[in-house]
Protein backbone atom coordinates (compact mmCIF):
# COMPACT_ATOMS: atom_id res chain seq x y z
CA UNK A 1 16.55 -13.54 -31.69
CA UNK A 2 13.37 -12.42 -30.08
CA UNK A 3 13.82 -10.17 -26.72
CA UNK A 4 11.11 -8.80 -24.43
CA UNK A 5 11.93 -6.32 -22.07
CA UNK A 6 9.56 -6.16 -18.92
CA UNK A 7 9.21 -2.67 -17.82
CA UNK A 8 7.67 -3.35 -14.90
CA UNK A 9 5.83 -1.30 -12.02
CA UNK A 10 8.09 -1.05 -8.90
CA UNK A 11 5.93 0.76 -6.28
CA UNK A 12 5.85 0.24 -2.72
CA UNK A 13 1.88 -0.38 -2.94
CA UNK A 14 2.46 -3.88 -3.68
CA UNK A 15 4.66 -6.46 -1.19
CA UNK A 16 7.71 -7.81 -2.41
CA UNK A 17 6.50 -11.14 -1.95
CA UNK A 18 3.47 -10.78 -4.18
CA UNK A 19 5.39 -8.42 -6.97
CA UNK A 20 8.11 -11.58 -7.14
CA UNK A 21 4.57 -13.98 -8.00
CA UNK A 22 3.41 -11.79 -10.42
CA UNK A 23 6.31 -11.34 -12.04
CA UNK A 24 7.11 -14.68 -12.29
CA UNK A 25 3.86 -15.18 -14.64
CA UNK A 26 4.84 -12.45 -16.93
CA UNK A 27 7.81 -14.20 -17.49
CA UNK A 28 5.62 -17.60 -17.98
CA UNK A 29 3.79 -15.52 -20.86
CA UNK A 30 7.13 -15.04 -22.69
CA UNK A 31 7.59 -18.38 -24.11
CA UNK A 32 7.72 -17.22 -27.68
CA UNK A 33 11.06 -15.19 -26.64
CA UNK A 34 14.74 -16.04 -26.59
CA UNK A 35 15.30 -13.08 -24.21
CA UNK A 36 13.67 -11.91 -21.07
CA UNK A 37 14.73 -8.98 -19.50
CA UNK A 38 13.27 -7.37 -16.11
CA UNK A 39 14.68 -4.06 -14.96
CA UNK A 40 16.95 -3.20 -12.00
CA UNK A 41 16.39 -4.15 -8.18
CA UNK A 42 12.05 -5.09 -9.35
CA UNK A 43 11.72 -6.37 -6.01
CA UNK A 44 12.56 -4.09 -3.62
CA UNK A 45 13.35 -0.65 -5.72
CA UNK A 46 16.44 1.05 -6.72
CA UNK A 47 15.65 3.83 -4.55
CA UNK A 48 14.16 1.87 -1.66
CA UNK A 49 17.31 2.08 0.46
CA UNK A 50 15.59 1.97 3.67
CA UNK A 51 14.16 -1.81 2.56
CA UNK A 52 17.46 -3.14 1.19
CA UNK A 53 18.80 -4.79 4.38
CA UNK A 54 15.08 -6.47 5.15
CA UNK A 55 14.94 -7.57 1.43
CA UNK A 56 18.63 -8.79 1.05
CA UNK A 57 18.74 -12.34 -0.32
CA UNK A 58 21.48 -15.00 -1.74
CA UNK A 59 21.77 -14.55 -5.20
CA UNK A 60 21.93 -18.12 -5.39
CA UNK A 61 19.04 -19.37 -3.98
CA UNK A 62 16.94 -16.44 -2.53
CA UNK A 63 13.66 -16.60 -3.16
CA UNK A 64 14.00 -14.48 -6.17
CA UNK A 65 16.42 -16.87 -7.60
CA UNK A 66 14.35 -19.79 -7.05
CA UNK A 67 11.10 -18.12 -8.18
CA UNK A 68 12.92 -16.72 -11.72
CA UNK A 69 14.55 -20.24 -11.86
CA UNK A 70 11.61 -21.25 -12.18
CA UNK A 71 9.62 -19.40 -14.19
CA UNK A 72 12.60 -19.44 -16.82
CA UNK A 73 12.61 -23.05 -17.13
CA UNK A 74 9.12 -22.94 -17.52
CA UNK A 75 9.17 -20.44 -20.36
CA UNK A 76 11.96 -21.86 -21.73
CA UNK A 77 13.92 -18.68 -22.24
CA UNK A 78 16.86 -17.02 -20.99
CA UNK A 79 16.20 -14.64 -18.42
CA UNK A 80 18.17 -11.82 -17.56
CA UNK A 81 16.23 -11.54 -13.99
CA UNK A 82 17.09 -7.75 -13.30
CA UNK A 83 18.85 -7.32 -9.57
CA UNK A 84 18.30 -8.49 -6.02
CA UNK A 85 20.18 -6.96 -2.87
CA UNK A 86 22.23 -9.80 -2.63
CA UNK A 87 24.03 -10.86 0.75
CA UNK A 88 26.93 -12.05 0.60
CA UNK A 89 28.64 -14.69 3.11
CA UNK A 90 30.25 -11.94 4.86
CA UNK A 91 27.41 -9.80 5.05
CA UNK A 92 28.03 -7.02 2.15
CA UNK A 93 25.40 -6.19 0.51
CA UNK A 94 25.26 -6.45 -3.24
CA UNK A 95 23.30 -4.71 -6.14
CA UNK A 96 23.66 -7.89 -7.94
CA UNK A 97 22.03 -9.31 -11.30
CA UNK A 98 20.99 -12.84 -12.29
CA UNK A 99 21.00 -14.54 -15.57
CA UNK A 100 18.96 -17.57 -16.06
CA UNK A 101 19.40 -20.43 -18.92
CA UNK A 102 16.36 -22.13 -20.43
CA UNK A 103 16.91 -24.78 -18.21
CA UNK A 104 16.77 -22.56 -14.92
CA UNK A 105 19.90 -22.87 -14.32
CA UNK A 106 22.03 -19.73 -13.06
CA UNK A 107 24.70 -18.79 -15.68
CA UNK A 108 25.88 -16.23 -14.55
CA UNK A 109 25.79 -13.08 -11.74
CA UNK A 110 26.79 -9.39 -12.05
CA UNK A 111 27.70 -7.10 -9.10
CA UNK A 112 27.00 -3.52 -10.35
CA UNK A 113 30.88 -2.08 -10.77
CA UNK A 114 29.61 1.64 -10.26
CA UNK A 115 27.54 2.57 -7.22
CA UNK A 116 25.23 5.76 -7.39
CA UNK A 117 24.54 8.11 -4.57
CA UNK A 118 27.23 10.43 -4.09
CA UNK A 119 28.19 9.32 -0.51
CA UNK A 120 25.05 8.40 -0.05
CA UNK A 121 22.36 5.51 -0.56
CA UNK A 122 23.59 2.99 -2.92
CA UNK A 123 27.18 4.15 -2.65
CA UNK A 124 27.87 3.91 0.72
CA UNK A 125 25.59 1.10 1.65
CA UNK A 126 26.87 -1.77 -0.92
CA UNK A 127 29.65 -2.95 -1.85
CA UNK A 128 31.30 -2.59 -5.51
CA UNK A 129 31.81 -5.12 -8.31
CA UNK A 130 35.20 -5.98 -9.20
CA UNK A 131 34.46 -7.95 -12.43
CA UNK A 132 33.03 -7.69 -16.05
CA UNK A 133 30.39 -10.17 -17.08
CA UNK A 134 29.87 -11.78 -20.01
CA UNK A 135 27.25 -14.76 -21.00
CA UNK A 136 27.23 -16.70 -24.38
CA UNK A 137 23.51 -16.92 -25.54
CA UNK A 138 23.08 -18.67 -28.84
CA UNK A 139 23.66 -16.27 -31.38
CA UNK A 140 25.75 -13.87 -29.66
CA UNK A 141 27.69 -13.10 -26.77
CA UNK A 142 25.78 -10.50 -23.97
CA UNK A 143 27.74 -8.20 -21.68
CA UNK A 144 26.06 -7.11 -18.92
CA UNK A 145 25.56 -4.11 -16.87
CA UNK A 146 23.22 -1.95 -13.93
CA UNK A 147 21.99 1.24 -14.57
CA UNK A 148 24.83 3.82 -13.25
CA UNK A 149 26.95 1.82 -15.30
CA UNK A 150 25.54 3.22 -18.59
CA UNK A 151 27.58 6.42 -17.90
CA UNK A 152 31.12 5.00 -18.24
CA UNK A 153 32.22 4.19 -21.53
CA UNK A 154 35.11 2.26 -20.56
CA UNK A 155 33.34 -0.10 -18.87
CA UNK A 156 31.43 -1.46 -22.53
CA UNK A 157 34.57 -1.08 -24.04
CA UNK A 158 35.98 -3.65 -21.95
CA UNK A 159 32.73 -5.62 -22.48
CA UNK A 160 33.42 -5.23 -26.03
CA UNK A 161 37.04 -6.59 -26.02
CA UNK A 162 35.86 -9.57 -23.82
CA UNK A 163 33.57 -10.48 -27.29
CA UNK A 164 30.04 -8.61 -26.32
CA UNK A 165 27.95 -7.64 -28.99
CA UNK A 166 25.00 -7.18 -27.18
CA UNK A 167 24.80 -5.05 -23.91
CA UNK A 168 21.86 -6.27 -21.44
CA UNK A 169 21.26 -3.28 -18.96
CA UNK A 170 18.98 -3.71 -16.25
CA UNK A 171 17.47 -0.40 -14.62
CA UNK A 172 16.18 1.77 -12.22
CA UNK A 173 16.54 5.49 -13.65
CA UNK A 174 15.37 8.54 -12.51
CA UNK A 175 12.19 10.11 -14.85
CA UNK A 176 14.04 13.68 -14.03
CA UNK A 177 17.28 12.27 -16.02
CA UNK A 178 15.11 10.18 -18.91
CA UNK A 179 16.58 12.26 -22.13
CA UNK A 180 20.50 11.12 -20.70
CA UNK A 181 18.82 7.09 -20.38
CA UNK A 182 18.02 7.44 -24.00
CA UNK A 183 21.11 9.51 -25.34
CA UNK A 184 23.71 7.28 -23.45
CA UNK A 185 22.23 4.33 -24.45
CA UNK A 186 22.09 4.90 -28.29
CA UNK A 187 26.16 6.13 -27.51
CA UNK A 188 26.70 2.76 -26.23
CA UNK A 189 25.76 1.00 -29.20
CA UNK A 190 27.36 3.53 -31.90
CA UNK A 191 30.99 3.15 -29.89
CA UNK A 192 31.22 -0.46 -29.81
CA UNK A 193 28.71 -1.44 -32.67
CA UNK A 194 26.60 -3.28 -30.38
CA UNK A 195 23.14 -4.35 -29.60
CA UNK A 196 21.63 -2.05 -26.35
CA UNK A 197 18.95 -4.02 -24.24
CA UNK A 198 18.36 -1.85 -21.75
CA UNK A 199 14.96 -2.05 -19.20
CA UNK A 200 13.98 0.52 -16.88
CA UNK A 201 11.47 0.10 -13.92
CA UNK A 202 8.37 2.60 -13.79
CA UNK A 203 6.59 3.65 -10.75
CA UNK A 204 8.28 5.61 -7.54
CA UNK A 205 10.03 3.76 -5.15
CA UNK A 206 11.48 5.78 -2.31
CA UNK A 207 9.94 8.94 -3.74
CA UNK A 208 11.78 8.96 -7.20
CA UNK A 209 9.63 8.70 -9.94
CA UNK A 210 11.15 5.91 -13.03
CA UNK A 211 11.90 6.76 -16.09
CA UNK A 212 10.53 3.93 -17.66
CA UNK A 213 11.02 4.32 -22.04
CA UNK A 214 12.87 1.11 -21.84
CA UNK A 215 14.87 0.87 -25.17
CA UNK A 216 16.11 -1.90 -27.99
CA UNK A 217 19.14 0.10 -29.95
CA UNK A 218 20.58 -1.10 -32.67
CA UNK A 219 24.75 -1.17 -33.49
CA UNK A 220 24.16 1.70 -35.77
CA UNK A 221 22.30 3.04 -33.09
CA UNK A 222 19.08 3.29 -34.36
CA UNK A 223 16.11 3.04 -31.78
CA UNK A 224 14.41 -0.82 -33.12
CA UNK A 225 12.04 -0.31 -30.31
CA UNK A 226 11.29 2.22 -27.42
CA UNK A 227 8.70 1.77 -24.65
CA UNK A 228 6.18 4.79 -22.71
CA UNK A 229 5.47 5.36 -19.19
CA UNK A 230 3.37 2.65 -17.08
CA UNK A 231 3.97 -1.01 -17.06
CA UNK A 232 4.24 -2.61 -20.16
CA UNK A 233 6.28 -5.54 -22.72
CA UNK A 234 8.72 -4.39 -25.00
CA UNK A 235 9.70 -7.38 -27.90
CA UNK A 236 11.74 -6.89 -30.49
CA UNK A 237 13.49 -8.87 -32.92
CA UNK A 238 17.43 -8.57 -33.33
CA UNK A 239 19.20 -10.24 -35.99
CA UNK A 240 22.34 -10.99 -34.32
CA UNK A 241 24.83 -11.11 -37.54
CA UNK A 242 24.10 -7.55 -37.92
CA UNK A 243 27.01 -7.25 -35.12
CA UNK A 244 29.74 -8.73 -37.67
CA UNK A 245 28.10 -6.81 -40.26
CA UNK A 246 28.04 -4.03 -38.86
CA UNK A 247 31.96 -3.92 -37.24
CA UNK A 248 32.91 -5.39 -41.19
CA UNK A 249 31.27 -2.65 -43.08
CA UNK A 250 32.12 0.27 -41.08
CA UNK A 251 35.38 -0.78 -38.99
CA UNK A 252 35.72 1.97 -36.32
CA UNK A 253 37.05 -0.47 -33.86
CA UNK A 254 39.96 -1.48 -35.95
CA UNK A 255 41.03 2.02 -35.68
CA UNK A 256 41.62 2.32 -32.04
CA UNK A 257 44.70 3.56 -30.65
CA UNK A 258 44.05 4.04 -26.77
């Protein structure tokens, strides 16, 4: 399995309407993939919060939908499309993520469980997720997951028993907090002997610098591939039976007792 991860610039320099064409043709360029992965809320910012309620979108057909749709039928990959604000029929907002087939059809959506701000930003302005998600891609079953998320164990460990060996996280993390992006990642992957996909924006978008270093970890939780600062594609190969392999050789998880 081939997987690029698009670490793309989020900045408020560029329009959301023009960022959503461009990033469209990246994913175009990624035809020789199985896997394309954009980072966390790419069209408006993670930390845009005063743009969420302009920018808010169905995650069904918004534009974003219907212009990654698009652009992953025409690659002929799956495409793990990052986050929109989503609005839902009611009018709650969601930090919400969007997985595309080859075909460009939706497969699946993921409202971020774990909202960051403190009482603030995020936290207070979106509503919470009240389900895992899981997507069968050929060779191996992804769970999936938003940024904040990466700090709560629990939550891949329920990803895990659902049959995940592969974690998809899509990103917008702080450059200040990079070293705990890396760290909790490569923990993710040694607890549940799992694959970690996880792509960061870079840029500043409402003043906070990204952390970019998007990272491919391995279930023995070996870095396989680790990005810099500035925009950039990230591809690595995974070989997905090194998930069995991995959990038969060295069977922590049989071991389990809470």
């Amino acid at each position: 399995m081939r997987a690029s991860l698009l670490q793309i610039d989020v900045n408020p320099h560029e329009s959301v309407a023009d960022r959503r064409v461009r990033v469209a043709e990246l994913v175009r360029a990624q035809s020789g993939s199985d896997l394309v992965v954009l980072p966390e809320l790419w069209p408006t910012g993670a930390f845009a919060y005063e743009e969420f309620e302009a920018n808010a979108e169905s995650a069904a057909d918004g534009p974003t939908a219907e212009a990654m749709a698009a652009a992953a039928r025409d690659a002929g990959v799956w495409l793990h499309a990052g986050s929109v604000v989503e609005r839902a029929e009611d009018g709650t907002l969601y930090n919400t993520a969007l997985v595309f087939g080859p075909d460009g059809g939706l497969r699946r959506t993921y409202r971020k469980i774990h909202r960051f701000g403190f009482d603030q930003g995020e936290a207070v302005m979106m509503g919470g997720g009240q389900e895992v998600a899981t997507v069968r891609l050929p060779d191996a079953v992804a769970g999936l997951a938003t940024c904040y998320d990466l700090r709560f164990p629990e939550l891949f460990r329920r990803l895990t028993d659902e049959g995940a060996g592969l974690f998809v996280i899509c990103a917008g993390w702080p450059a200040r907090r990079r070293e705990h992006w890396t760290l909790l990642a490569r923990a993710r992957a040694v607890e549940n002997q799992a694959y970690v996909l996880a792509c960061c924006s870079t840029g500043t978008h409402g003043g906070v610098p990204q952390a970019g270093h998007s990272l491919v970890v391995d279930p023995w939780g070996e870095v396989r591939g680790e990005a810099g600062d500035g925009e950039q594609i990230l591809t690595v190969d995974l070989d997905p039976a090194k998930i069995a392999k991995t959990r038969e050789d060295f069977p922590v998880l049989r071991d389990r007792v809470l």
